[in-house]
PDB file of N, CA and C in Angstrom:
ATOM      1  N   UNK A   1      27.175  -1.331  -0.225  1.00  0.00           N
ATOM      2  CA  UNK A   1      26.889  -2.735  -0.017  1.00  0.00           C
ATOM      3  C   UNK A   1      26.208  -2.959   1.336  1.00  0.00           C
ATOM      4  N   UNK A   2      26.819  -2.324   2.630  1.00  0.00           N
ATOM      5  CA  UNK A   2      26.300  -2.019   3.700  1.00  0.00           C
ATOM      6  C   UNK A   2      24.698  -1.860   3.906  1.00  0.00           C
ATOM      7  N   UNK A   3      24.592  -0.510   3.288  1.00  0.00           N
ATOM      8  CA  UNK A   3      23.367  -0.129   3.035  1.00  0.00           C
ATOM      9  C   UNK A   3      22.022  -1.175   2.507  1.00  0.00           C
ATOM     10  N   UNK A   4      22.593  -1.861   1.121  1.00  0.00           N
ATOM     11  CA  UNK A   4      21.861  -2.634   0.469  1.00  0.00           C
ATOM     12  C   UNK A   4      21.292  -3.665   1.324  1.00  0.00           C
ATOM     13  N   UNK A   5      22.376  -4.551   2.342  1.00  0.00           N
ATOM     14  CA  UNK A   5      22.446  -5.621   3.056  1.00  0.00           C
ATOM     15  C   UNK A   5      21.371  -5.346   4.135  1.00  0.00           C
ATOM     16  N   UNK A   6      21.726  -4.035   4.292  1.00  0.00           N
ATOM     17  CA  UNK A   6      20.427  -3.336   5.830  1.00  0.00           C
ATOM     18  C   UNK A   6      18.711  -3.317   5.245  1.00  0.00           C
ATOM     19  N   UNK A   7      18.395  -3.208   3.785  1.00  0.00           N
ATOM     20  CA  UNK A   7      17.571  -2.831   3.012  1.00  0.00           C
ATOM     21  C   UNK A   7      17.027  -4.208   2.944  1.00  0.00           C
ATOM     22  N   UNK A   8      17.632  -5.149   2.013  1.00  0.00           N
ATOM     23  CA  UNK A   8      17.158  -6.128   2.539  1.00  0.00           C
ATOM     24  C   UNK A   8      16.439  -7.242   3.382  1.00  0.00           C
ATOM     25  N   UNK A   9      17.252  -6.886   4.472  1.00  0.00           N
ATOM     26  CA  UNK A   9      17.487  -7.226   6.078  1.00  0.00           C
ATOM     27  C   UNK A   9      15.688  -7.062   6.264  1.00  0.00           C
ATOM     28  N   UNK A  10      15.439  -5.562   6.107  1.00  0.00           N
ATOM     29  CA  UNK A  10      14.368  -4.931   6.780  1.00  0.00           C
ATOM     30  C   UNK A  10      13.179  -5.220   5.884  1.00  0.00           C
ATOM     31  N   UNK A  11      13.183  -5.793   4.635  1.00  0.00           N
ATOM     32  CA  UNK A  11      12.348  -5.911   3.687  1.00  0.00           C
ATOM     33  C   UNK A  11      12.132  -7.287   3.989  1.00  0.00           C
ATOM     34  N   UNK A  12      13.140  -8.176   4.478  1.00  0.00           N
ATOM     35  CA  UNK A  12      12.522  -9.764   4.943  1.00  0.00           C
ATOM     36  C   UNK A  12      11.815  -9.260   6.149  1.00  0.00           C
ATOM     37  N   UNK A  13      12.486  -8.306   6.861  1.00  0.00           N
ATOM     38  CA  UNK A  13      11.351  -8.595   8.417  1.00  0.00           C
ATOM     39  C   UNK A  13      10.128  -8.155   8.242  1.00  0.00           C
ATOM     40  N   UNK A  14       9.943  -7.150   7.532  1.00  0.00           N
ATOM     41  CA  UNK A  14       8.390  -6.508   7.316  1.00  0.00           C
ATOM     42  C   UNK A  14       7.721  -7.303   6.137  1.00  0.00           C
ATOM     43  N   UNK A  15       7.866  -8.216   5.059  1.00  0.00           N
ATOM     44  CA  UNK A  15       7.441  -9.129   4.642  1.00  0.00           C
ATOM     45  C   UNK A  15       6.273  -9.531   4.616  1.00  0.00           C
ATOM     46  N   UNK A  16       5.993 -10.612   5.888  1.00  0.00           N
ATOM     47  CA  UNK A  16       5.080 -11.180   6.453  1.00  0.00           C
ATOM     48  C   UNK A  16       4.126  -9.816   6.969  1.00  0.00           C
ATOM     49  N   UNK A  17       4.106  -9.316   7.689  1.00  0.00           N
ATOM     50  CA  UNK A  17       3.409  -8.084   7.955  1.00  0.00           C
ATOM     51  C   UNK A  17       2.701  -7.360   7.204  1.00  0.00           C
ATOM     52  N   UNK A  18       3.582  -7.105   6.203  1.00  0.00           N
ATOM     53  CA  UNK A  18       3.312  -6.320   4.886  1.00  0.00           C
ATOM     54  C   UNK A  18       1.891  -7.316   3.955  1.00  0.00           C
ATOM     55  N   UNK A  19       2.421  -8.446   3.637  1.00  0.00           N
ATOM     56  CA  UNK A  19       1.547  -9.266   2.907  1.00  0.00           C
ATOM     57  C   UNK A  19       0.151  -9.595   3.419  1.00  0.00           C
ATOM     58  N   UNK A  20       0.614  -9.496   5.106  1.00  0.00           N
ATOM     59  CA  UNK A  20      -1.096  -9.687   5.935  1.00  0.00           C
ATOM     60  C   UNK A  20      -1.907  -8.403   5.663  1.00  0.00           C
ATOM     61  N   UNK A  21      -0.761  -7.272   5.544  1.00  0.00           N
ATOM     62  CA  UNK A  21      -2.031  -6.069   5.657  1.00  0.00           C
ATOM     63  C   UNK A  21      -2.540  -5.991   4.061  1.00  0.00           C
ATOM     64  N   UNK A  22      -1.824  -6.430   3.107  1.00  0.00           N
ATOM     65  CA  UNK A  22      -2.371  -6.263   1.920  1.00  0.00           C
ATOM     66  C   UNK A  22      -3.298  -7.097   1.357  1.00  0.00           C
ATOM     67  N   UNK A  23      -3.303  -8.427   1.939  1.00  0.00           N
ATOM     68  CA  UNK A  23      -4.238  -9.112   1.694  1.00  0.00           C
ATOM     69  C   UNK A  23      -5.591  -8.783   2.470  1.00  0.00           C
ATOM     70  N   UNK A  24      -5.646  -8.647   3.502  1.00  0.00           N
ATOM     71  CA  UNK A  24      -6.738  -8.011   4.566  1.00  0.00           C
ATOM     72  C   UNK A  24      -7.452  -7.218   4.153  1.00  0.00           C
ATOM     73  N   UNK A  25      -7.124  -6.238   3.130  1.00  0.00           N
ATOM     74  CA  UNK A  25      -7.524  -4.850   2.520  1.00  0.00           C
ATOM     75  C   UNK A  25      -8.834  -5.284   1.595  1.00  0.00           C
ATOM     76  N   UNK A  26     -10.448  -5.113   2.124  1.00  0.00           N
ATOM     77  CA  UNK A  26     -11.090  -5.628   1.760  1.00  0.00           C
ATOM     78  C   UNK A  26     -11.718  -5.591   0.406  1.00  0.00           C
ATOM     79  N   UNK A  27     -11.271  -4.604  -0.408  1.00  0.00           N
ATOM     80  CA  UNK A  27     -10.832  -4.381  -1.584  1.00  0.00           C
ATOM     81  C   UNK A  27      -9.924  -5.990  -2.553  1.00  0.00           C
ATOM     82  N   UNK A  28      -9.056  -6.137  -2.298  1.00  0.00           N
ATOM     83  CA  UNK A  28      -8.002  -7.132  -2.076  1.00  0.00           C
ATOM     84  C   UNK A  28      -8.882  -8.074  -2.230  1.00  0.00           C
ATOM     85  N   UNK A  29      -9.566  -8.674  -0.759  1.00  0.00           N
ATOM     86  CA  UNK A  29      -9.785  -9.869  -0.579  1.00  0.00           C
ATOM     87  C   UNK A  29     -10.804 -10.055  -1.381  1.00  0.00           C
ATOM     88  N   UNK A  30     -11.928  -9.287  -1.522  1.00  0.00           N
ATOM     89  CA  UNK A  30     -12.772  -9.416  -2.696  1.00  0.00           C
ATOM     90  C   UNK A  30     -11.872  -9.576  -4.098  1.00  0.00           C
ATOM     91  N   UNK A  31     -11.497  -8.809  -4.227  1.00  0.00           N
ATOM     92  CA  UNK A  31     -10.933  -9.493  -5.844  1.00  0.00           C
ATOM     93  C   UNK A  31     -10.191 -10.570  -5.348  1.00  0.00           C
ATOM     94  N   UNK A  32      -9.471 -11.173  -4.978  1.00  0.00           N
ATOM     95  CA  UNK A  32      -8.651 -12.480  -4.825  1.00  0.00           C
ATOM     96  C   UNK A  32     -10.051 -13.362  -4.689  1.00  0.00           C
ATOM     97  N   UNK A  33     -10.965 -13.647  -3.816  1.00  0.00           N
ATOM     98  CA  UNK A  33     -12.132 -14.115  -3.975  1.00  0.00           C
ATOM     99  C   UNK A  33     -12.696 -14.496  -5.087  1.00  0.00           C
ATOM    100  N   UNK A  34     -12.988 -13.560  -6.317  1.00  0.00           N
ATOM    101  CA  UNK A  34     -13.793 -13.690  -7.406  1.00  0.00           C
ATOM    102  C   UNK A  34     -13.052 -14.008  -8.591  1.00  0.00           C
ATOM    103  N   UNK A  35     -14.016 -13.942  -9.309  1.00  0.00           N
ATOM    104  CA  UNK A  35     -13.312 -14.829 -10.219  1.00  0.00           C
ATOM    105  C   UNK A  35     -12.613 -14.228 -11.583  1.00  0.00           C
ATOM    106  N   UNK A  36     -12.644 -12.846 -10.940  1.00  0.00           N
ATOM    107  CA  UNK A  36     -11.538 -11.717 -11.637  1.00  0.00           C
ATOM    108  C   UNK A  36     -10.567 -11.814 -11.331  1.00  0.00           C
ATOM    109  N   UNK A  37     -10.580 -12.257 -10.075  1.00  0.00           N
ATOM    110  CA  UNK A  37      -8.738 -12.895  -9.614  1.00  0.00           C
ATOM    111  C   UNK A  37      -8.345 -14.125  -9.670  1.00  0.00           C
ATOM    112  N   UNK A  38      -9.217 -14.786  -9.627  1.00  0.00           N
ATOM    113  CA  UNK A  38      -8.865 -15.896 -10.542  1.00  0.00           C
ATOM    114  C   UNK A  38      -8.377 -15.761 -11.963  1.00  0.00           C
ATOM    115  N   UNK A  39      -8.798 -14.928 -12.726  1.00  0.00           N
ATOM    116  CA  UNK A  39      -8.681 -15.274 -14.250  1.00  0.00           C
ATOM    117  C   UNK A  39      -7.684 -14.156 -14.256  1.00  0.00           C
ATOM    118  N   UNK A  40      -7.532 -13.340 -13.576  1.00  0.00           N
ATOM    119  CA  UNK A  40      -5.779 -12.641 -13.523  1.00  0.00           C
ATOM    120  C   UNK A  40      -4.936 -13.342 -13.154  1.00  0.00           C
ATOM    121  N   UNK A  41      -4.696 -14.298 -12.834  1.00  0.00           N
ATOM    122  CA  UNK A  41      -3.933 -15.442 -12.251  1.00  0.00           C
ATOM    123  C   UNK A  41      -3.745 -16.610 -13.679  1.00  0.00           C
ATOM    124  N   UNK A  42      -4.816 -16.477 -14.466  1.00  0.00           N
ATOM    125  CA  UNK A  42      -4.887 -17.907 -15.166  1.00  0.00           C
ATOM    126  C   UNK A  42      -3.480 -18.067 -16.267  1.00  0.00           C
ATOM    127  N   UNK A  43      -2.761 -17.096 -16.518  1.00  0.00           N
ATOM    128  CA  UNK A  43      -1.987 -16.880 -17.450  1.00  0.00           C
ATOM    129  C   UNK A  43      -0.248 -17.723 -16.394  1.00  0.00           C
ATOM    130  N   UNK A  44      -0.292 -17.091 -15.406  1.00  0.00           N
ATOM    131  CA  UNK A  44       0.811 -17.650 -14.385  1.00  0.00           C
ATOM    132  C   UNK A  44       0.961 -18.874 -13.920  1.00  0.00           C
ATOM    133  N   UNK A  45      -1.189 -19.486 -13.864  1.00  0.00           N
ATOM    134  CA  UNK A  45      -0.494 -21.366 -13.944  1.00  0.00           C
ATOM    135  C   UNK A  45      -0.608 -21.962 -15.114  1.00  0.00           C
ATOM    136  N   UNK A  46      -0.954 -21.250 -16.041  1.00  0.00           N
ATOM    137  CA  UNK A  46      -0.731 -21.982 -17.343  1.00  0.00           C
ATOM    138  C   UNK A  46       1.227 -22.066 -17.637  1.00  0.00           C
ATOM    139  N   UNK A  47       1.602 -20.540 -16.866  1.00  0.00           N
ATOM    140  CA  UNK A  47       3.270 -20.950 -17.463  1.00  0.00           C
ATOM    141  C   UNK A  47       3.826 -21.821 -16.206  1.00  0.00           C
ATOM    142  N   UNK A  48       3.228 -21.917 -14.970  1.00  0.00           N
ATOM    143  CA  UNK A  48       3.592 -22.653 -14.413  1.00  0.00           C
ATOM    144  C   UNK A  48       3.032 -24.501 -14.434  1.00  0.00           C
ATOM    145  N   UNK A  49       2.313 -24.401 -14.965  1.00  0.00           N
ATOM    146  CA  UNK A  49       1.848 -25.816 -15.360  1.00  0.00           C
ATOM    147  C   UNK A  49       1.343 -26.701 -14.087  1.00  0.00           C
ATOM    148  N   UNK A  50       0.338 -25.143 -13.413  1.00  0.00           N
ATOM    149  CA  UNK A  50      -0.752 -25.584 -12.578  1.00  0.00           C
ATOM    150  C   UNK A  50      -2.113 -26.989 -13.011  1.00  0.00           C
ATOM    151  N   UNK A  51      -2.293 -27.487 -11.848  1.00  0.00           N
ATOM    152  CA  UNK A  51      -3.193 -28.641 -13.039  1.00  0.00           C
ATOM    153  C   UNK A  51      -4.170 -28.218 -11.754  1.00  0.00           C
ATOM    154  N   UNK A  52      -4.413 -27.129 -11.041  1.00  0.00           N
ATOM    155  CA  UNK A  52      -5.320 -26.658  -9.982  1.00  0.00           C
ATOM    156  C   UNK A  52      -5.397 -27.484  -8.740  1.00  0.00           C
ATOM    157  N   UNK A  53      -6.866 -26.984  -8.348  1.00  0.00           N
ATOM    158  CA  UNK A  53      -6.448 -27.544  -6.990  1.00  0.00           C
ATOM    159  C   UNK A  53      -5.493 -26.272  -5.794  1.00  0.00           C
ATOM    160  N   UNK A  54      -5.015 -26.950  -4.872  1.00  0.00           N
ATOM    161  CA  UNK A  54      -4.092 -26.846  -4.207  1.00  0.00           C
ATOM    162  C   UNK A  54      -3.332 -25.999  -4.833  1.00  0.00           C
ATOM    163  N   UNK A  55      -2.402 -26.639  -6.108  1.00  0.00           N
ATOM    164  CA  UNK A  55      -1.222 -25.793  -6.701  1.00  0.00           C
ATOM    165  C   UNK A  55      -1.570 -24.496  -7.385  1.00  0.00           C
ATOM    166  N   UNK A  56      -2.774 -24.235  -7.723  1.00  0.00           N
ATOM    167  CA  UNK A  56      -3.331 -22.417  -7.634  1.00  0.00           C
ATOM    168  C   UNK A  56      -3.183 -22.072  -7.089  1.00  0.00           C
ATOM    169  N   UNK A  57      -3.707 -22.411  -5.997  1.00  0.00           N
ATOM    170  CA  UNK A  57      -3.413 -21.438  -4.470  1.00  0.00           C
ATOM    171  C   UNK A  57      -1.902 -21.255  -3.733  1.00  0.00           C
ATOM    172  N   UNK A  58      -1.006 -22.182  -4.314  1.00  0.00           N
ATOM    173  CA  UNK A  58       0.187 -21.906  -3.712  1.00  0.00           C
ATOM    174  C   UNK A  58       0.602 -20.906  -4.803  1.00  0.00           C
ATOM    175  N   UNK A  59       0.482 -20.865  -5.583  1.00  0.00           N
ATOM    176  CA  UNK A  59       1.052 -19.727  -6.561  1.00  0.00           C
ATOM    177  C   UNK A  59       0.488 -18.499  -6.381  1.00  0.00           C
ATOM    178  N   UNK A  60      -0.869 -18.582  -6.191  1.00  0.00           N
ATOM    179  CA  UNK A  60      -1.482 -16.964  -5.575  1.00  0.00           C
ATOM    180  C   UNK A  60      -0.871 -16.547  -4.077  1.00  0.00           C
ATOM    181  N   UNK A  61      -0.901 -17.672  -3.193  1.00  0.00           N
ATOM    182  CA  UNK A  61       0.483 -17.530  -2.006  1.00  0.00           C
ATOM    183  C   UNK A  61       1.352 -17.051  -2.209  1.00  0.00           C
ATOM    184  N   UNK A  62       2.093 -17.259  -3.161  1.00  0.00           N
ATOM    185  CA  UNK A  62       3.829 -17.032  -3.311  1.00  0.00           C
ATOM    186  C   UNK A  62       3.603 -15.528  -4.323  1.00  0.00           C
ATOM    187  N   UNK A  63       2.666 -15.569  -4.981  1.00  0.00           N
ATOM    188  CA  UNK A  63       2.822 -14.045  -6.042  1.00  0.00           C
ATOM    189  C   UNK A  63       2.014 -13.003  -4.437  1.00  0.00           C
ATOM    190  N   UNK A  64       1.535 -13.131  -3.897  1.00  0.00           N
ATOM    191  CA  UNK A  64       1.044 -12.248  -2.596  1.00  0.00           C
ATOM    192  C   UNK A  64       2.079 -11.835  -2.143  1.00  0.00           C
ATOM    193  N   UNK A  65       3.627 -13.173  -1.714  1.00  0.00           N
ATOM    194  CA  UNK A  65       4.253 -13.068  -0.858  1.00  0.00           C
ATOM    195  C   UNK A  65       4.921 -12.063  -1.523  1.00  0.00           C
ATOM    196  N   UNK A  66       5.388 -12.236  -2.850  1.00  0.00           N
ATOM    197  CA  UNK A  66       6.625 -11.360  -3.711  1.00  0.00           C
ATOM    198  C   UNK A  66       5.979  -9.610  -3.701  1.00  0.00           C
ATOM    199  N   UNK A  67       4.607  -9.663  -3.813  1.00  0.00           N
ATOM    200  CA  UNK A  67       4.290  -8.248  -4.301  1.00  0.00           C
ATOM    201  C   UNK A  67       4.443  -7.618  -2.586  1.00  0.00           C
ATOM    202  N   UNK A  68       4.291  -8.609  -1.860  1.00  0.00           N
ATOM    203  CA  UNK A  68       4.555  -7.690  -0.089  1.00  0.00           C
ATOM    204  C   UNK A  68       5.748  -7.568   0.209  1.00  0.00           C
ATOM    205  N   UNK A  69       6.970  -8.867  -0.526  1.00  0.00           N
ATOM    206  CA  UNK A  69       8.367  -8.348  -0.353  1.00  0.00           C
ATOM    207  C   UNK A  69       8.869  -6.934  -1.204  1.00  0.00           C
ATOM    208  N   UNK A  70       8.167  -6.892  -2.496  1.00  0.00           N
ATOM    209  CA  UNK A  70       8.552  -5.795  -3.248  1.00  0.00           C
ATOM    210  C   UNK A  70       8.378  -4.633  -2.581  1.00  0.00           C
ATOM    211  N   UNK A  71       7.068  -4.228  -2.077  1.00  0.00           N
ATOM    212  CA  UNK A  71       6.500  -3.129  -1.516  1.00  0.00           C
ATOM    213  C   UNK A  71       6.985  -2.860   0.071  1.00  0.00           C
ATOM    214  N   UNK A  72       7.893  -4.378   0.680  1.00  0.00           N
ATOM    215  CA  UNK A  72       8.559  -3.938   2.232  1.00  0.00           C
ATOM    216  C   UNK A  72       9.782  -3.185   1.323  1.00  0.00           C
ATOM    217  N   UNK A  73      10.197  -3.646   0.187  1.00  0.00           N
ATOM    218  CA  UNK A  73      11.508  -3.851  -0.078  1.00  0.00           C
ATOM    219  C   UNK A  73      11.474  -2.316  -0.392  1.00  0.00           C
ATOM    220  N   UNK A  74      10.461  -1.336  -1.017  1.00  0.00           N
ATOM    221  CA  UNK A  74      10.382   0.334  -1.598  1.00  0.00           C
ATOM    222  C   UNK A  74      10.371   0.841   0.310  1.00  0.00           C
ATOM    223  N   UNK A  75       9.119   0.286   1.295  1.00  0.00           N
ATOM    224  CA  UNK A  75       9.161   0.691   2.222  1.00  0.00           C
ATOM    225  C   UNK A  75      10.709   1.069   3.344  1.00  0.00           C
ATOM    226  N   UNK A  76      11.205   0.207   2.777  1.00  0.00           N
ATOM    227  CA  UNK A  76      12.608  -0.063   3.750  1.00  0.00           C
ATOM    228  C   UNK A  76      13.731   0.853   3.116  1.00  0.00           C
ATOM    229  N   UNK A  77      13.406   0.980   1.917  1.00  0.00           N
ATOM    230  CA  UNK A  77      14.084   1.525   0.891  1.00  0.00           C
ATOM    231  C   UNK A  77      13.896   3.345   1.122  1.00  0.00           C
ATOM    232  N   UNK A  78      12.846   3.566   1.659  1.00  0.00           N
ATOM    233  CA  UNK A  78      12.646   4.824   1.781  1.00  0.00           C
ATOM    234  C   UNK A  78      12.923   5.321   3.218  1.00  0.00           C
ATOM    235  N   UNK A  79      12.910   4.245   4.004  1.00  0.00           N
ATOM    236  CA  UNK A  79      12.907   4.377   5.610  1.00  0.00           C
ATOM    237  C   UNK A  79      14.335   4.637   5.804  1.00  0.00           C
ATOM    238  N   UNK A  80      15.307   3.997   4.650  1.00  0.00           N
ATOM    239  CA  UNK A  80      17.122   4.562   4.975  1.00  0.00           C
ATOM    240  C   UNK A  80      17.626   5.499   4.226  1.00  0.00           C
ATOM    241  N   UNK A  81      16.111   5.808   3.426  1.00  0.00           N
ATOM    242  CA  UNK A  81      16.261   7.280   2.489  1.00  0.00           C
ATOM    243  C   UNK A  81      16.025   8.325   3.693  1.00  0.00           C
ATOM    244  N   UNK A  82      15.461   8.343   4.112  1.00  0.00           N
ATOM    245  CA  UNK A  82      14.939   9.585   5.358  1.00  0.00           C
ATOM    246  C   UNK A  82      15.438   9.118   6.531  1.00  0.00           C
ATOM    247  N   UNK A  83      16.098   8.125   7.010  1.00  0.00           N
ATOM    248  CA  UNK A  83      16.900   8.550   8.287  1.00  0.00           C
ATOM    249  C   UNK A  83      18.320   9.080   7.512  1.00  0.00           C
ATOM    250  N   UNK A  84      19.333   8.444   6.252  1.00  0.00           N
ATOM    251  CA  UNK A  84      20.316   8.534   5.984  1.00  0.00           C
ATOM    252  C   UNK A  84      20.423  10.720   5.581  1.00  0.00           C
ATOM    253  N   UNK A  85      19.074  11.420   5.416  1.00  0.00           N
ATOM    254  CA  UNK A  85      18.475  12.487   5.307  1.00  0.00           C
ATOM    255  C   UNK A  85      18.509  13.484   6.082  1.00  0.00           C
ATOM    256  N   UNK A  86      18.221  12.568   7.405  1.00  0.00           N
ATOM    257  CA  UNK A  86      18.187  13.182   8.689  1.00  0.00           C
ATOM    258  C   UNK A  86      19.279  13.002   9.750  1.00  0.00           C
ATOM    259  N   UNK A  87      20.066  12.471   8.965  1.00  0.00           N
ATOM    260  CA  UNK A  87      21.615  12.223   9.772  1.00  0.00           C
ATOM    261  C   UNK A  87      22.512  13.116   9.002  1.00  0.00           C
ATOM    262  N   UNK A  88      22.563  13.312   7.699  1.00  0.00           N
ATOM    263  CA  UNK A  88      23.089  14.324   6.911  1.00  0.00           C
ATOM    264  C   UNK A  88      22.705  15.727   7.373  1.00  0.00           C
ATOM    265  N   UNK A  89      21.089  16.327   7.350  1.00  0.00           N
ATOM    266  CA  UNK A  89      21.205  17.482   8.209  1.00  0.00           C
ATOM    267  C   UNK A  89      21.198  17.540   9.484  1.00  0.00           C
ATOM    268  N   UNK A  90      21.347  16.642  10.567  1.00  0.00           N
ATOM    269  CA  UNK A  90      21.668  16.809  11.973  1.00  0.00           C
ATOM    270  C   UNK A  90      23.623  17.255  11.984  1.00  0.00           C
ATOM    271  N   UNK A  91      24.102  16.832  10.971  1.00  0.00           N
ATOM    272  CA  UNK A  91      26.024  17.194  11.418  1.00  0.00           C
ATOM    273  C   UNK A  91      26.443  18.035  10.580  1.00  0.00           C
ATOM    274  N   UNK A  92      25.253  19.194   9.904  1.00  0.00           N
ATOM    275  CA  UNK A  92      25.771  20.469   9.482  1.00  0.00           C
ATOM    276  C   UNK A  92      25.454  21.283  10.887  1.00  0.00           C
TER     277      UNK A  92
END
């Protein structure tokens, strides 16, 4: 539970960080730009009952934010995989 709570913890702080560098990735920003990312998107405000505008863009906001929490959340996830690794063979 400990563990989980620390995993977490570290997946909100790198978050924001995480989501700037993935959006930045000029790869990324071109497709979010065009209108291939637009129409990968069109299915999410139809279930969200986007009427555009503004409320597209907060939903491409918030699906950015989730795919940078997911990917802090593997990052953080692996970062207490390899210290918890390296504390196990440091006390043989």
């Amino acid at each position: 539970m400990k563990k989980a709570l620390i995993c977490i913890a570290l997946a909100l702080l790198m978050m924001l960080p995480v989501t700037i560098g993935i959006v930045r990735i000029p790869i990324v920003e071109k497709w979010l730009a065009s209108s291939a990312g637009y129409e990968f998107f069109i299915p999410l405000f139809k279930a969200l009952g986007s009427i555009g505008g503004e409320s597209n863009m907060d939903i491409i906001f918030a699906a950015t934010l989730v795919v940078g929490f997911v990917v802090s959340l593997v990052l953080a996830a692996a970062l207490l995989a390899i210290v918890s690794r390296l504390r196990h063979t440091h006390r043989r």
